[in-house]
Protein backbone atom coordinates (compact mmCIF):
# COMPACT_ATOMS: atom_id res chain seq x y z
CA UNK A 1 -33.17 -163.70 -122.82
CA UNK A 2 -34.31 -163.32 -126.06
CA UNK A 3 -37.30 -165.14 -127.67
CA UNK A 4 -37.93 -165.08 -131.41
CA UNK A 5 -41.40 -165.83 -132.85
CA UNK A 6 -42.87 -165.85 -135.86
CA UNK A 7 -45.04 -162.72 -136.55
CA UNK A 8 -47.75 -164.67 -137.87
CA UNK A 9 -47.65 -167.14 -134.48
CA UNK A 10 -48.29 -163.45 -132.66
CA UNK A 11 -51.20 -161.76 -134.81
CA UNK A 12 -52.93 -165.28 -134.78
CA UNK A 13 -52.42 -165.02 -131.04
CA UNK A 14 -53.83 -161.68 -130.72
CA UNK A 15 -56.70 -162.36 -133.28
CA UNK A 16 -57.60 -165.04 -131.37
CA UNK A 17 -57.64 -163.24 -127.58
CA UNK A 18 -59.68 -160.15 -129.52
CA UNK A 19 -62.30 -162.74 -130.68
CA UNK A 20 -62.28 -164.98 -127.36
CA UNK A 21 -62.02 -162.33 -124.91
CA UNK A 22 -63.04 -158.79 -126.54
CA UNK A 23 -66.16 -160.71 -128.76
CA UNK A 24 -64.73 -159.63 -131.44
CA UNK A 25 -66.13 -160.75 -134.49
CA UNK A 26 -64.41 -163.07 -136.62
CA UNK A 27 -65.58 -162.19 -140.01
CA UNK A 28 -63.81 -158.80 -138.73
CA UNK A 29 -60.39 -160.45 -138.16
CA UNK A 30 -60.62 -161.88 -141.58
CA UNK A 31 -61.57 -158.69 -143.53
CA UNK A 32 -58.78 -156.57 -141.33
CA UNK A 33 -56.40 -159.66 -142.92
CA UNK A 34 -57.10 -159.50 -146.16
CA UNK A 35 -57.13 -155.60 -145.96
CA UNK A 36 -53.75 -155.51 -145.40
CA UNK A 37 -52.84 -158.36 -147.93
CA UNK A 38 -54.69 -155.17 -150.07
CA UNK A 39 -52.13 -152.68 -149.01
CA UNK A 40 -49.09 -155.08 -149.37
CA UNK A 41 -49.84 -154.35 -153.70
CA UNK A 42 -50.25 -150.75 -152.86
CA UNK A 43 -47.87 -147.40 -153.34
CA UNK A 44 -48.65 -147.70 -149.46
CA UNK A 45 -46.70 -150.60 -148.45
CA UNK A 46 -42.97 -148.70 -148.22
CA UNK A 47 -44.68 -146.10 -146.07
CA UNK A 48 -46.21 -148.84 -143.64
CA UNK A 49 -43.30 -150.93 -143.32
CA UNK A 50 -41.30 -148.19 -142.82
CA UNK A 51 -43.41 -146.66 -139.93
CA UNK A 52 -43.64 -150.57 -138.73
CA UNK A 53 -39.75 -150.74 -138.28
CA UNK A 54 -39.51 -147.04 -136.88
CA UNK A 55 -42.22 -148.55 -134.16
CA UNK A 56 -40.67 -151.17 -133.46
CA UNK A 57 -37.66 -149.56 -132.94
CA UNK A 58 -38.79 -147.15 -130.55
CA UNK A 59 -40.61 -149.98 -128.68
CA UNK A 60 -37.37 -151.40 -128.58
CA UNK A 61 -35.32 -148.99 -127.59
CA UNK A 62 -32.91 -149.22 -130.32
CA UNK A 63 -33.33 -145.59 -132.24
CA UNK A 64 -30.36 -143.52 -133.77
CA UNK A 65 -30.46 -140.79 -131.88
């Protein structure tokens, strides 16, 4: 079965369970967000969605070997 969600459905998930349960602070979660809004209009941004996919893809299972 496969289940597709929106990515910002999970991080708003997961920032919500690291505040709730982990007492994280919030005015982290928002300064970690607009961090990497920062790094989206950087030289950066190829290399980090590049090592994003090659995660993902190892996660998944789904390399070229």
């Amino acid at each position: 079965m496969t289940v597709s969600l929106p990515l910002v459905l999970v991080l708003g998930v997961t920032a919500w369970a690291a505040v709730k349960f982990l007492g994280v602070r919030t005015w982290v979660v928002v300064v970690i967000a607009l961090f990497g809004f920062y790094l989206n209009q950087t030289f950066l941004a190829p290399a980090i969605d590049s090592g994003t996919r090659t995660g993902v893809d190892v996660i998944n299972g789904t390399t070229n070997e």
